[in-house]
N, C-alpha and C. Protein backbone atom coordinates (compact mmCIF):
# COMPACT_ATOMS: atom_id res chain seq x y z
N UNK A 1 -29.11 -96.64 -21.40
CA UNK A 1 -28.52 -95.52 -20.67
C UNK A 1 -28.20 -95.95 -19.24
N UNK A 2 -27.05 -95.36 -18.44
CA UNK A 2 -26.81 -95.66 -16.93
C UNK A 2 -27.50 -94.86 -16.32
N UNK A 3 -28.70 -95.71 -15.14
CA UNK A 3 -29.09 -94.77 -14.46
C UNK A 3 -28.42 -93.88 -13.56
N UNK A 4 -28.50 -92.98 -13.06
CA UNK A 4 -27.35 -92.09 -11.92
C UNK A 4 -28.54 -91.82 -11.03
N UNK A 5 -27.77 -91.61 -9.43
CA UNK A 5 -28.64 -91.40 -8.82
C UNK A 5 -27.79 -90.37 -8.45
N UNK A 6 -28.22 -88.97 -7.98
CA UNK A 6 -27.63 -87.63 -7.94
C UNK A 6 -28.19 -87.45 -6.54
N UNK A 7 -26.92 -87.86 -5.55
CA UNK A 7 -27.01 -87.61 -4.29
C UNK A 7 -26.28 -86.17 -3.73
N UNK A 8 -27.17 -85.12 -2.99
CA UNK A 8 -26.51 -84.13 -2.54
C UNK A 8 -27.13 -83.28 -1.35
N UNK A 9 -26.88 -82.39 -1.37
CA UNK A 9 -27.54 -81.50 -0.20
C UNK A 9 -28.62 -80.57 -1.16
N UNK A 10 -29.85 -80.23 -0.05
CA UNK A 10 -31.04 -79.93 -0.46
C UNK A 10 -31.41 -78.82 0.13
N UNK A 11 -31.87 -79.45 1.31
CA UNK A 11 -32.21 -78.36 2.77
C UNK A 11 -31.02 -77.71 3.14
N UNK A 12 -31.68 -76.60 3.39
CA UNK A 12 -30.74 -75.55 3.85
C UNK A 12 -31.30 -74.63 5.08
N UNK A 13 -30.47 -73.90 5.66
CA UNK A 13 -31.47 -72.87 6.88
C UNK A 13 -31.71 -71.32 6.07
N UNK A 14 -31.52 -71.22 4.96
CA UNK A 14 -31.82 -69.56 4.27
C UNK A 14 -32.26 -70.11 2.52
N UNK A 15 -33.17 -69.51 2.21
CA UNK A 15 -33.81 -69.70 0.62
C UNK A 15 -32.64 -69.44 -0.24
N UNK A 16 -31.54 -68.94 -0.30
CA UNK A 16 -30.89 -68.32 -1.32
C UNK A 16 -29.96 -69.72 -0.99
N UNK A 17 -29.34 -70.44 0.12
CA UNK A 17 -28.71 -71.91 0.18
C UNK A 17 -29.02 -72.79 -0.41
N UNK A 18 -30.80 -72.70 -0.47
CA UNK A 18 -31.46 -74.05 -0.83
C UNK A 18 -31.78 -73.85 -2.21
N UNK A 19 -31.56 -72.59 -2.75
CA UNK A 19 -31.38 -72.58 -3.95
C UNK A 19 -30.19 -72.74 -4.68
N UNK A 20 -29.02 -72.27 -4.37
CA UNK A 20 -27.68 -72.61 -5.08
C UNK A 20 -27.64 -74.03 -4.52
N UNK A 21 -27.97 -74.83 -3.36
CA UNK A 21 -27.46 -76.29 -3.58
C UNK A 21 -28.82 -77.18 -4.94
N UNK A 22 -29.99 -76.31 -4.82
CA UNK A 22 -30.80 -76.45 -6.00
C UNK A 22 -30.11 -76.41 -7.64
N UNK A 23 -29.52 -75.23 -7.57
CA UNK A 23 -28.85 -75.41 -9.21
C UNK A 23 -27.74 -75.92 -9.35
N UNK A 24 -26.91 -76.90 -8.32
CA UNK A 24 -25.88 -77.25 -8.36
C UNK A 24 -26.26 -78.52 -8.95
N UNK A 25 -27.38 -78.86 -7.86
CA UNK A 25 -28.00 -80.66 -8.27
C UNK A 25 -28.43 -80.63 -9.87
N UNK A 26 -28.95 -79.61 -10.27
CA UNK A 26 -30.00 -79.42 -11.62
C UNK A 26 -28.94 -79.63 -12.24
N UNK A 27 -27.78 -78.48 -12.51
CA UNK A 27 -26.89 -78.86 -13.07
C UNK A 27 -25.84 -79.66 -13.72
N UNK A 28 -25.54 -79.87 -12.79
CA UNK A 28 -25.39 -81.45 -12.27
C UNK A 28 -25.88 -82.43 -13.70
N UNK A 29 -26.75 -82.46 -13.11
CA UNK A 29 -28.05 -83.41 -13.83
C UNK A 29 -28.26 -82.74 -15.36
N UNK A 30 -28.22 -81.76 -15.65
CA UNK A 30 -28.10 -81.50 -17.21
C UNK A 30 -26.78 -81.79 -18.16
N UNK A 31 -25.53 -82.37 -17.27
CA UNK A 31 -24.23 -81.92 -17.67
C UNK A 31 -24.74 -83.61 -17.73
N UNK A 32 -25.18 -84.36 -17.00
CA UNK A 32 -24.68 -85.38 -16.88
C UNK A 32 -25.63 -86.47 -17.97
N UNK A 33 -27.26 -85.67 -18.54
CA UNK A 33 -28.22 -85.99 -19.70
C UNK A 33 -27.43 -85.91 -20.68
N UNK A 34 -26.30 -84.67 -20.68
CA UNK A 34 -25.84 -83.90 -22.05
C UNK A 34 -24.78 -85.14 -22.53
N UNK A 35 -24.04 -85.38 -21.16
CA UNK A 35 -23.00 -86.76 -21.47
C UNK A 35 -23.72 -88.23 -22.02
N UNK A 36 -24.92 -88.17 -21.94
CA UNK A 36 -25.54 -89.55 -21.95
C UNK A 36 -26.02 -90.50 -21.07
N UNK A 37 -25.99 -90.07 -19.78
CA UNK A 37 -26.88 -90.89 -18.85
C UNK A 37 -28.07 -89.74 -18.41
N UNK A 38 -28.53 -90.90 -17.82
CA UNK A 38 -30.10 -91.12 -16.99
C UNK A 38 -30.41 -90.77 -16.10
N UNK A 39 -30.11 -89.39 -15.33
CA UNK A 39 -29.94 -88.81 -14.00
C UNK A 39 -31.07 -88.66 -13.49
N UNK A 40 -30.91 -89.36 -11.69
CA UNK A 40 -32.10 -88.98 -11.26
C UNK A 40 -32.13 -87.50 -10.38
N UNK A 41 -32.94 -86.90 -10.77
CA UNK A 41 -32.73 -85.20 -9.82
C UNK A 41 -33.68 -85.13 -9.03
N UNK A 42 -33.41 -84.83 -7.84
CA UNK A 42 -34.39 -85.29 -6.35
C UNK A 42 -35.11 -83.35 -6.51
N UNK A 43 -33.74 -82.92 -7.11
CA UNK A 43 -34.39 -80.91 -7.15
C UNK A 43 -35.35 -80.41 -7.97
N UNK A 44 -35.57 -81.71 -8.65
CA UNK A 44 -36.99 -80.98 -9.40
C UNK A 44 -38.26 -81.09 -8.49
N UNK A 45 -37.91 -82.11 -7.41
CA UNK A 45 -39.20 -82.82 -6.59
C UNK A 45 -40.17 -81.35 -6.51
N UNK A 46 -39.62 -79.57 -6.13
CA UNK A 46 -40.31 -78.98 -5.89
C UNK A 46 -41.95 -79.07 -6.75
N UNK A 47 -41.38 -79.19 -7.88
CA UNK A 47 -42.40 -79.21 -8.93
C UNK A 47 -43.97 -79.77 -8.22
N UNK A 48 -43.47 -81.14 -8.18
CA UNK A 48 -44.77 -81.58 -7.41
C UNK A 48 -45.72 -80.80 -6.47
N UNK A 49 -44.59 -80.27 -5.56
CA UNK A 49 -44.88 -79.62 -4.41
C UNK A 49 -46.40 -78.55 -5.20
N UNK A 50 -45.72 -77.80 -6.44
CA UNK A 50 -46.55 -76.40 -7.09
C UNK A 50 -47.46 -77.27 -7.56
N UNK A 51 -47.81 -78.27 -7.39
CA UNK A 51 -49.01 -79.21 -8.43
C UNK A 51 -50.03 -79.47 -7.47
N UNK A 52 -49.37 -79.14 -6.40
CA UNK A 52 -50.59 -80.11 -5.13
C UNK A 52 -52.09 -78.81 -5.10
N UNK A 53 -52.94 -79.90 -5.17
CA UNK A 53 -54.54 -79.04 -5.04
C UNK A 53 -54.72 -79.04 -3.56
N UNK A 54 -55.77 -78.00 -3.10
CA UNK A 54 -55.97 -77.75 -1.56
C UNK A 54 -55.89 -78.89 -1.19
N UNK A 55 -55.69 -79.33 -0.08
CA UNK A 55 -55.89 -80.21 1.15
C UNK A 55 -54.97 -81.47 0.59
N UNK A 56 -53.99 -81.29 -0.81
CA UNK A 56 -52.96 -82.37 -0.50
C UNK A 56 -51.88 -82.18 0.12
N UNK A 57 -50.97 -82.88 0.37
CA UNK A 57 -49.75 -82.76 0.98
C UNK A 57 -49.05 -84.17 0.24
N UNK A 58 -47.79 -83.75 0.50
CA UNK A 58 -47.12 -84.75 -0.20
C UNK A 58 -46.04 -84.39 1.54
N UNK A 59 -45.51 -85.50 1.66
CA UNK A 59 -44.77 -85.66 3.20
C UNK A 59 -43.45 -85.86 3.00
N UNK A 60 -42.49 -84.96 3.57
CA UNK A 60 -41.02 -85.50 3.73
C UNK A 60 -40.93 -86.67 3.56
N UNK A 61 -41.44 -87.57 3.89
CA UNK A 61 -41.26 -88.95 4.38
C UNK A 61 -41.70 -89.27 2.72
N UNK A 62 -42.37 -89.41 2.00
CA UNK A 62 -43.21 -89.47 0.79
C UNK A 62 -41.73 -89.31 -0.04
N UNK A 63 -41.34 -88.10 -0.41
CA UNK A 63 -40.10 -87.97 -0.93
C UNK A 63 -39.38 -88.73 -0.78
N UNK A 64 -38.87 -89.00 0.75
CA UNK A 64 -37.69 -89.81 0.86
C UNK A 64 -37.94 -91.12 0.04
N UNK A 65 -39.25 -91.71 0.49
CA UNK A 65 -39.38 -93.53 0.13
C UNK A 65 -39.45 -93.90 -1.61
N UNK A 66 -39.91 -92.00 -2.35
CA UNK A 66 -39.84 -91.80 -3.69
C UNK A 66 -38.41 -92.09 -4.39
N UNK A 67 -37.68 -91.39 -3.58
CA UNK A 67 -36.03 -91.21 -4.12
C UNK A 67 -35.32 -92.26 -3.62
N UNK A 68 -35.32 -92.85 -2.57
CA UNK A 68 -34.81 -94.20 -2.20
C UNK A 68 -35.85 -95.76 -3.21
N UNK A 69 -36.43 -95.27 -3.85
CA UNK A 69 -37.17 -96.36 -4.53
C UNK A 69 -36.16 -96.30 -5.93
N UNK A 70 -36.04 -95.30 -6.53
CA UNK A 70 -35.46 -94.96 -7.65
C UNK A 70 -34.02 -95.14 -7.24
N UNK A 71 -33.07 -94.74 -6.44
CA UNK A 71 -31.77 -95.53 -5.89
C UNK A 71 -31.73 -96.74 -6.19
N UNK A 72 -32.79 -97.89 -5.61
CA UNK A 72 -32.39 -98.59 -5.19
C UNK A 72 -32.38 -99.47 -6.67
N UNK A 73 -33.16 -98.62 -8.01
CA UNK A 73 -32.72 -99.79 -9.42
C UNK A 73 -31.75 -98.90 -10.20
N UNK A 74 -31.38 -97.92 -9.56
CA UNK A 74 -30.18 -97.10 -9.98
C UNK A 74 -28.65 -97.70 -10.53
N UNK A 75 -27.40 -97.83 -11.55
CA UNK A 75 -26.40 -98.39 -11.99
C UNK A 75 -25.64 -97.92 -11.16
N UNK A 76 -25.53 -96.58 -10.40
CA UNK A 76 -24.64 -95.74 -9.49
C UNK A 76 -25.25 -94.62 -9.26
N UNK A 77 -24.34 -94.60 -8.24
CA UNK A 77 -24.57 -92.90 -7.74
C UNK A 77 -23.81 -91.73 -7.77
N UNK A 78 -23.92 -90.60 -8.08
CA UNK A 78 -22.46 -89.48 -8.38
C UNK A 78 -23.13 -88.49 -7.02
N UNK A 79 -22.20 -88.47 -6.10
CA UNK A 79 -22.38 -87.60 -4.52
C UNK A 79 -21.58 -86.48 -5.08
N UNK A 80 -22.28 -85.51 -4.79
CA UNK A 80 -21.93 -83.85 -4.97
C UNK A 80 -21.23 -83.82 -3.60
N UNK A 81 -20.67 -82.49 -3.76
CA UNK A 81 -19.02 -81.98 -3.38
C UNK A 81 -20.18 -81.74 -1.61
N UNK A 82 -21.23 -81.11 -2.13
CA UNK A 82 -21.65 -80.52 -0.78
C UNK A 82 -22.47 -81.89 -0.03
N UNK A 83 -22.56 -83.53 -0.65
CA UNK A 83 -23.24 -84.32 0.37
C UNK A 83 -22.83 -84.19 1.84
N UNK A 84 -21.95 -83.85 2.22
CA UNK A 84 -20.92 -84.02 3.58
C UNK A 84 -21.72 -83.25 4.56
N UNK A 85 -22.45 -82.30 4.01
CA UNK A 85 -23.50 -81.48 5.07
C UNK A 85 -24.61 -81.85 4.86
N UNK A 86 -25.43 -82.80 4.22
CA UNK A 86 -26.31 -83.58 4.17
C UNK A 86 -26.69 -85.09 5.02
N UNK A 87 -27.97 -85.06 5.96
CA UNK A 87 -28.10 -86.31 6.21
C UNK A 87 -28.61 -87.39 5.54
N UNK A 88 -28.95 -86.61 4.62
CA UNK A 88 -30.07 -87.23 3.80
C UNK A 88 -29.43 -88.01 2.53
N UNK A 89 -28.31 -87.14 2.21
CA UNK A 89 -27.42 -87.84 1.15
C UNK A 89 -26.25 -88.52 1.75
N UNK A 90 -26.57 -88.34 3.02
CA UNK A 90 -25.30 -89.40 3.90
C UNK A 90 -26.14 -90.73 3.92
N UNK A 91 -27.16 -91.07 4.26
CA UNK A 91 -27.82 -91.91 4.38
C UNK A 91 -27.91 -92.78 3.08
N UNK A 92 -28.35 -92.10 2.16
CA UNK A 92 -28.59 -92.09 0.37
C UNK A 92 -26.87 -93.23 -0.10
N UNK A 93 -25.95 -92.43 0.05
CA UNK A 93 -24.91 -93.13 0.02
C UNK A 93 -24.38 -94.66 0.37
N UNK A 94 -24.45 -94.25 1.87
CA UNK A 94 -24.92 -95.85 3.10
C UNK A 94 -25.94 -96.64 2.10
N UNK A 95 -26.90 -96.32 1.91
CA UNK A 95 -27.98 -97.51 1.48
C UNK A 95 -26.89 -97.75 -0.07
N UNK A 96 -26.77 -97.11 -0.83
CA UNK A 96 -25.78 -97.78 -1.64
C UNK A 96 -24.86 -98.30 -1.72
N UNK A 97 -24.02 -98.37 -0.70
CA UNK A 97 -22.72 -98.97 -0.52
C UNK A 97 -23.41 -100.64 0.00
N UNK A 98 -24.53 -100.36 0.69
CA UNK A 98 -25.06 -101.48 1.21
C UNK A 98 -25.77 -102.59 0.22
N UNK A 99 -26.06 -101.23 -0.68
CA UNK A 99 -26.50 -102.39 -2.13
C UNK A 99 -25.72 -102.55 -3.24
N UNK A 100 -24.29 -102.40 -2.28
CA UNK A 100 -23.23 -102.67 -3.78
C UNK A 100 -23.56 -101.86 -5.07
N UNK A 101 -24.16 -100.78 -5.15
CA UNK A 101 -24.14 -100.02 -5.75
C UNK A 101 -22.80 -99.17 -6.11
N UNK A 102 -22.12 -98.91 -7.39
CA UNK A 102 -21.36 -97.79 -7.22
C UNK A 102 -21.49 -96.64 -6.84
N UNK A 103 -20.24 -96.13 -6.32
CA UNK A 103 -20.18 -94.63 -5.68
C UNK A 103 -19.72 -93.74 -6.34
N UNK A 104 -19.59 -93.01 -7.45
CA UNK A 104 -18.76 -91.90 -7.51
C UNK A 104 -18.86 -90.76 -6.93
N UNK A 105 -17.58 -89.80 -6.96
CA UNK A 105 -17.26 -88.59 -6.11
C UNK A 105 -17.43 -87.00 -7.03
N UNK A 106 -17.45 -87.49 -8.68
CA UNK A 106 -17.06 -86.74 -9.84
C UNK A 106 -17.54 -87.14 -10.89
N UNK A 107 -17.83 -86.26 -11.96
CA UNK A 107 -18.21 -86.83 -13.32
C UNK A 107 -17.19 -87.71 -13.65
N UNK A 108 -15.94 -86.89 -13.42
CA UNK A 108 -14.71 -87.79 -14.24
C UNK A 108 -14.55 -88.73 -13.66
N UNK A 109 -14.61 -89.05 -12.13
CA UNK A 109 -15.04 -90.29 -12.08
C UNK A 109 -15.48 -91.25 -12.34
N UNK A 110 -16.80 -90.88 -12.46
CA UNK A 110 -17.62 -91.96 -13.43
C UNK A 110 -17.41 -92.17 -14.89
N UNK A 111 -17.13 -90.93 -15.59
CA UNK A 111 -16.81 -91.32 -16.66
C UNK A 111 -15.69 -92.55 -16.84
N UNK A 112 -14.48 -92.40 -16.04
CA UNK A 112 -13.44 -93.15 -15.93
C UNK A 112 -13.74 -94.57 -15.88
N UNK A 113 -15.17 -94.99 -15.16
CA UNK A 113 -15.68 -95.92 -14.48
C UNK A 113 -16.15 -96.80 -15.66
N UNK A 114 -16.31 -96.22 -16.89
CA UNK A 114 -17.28 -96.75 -18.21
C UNK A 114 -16.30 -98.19 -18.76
């Protein structure tokens, strides 16, 4: 299977933002299992978050070095429409271009790419 790395926007300043850029990524990521690859979805990370027992924390920083670990043995990356307001998937991108990683913009993109 091709791994994908599913770069997009996350954070938001209102819960109802950080949820539609939430089901965009999920989505995303189910359309893209259903086609046959290996998507990585950074929007499930909440999950963890509901797992943590008193006195853990899991750190922004923790996430990031999680999802940039998985990038970096990733086949490509597919950047959602909304990365452009993201620093995080601006960055995400950069480190791929830097590792000669592919970029796509679109499914059909990538599909095209096969």
């Amino acid at each position: 299977m091709i791994r994908v790395y599913v770069a997009g926007k996350y954070d938001d300043n209102n819960v109802i933002s950080v949820l539609n850029n939430m089901r965009l990524g999920m989505r995303t990521c189910t359309e893209l299992i259903l086609k046959g690859y290996a998507p990585f979805c950074p929007w499930l990370d909440y999950q963890y978050t509901l797992m943590l027992r008193e006195g853990e924390k899991i750190s922004r920083e923790m996430y990031h070095k999680y999802s940039l670990s998985w990038l970096d043995v990733s086949d490509c990356v597919l950047a959602l429409p909304n990365f452009i307001y993201s620093n995080g998937a601006d960055r995400e991108i950069d480190r791929a271009i830097k590792l000669k990683i592919p970029v796509y913009y679109s499914i059909e993109e990538l599909e095209r790419s096969k």
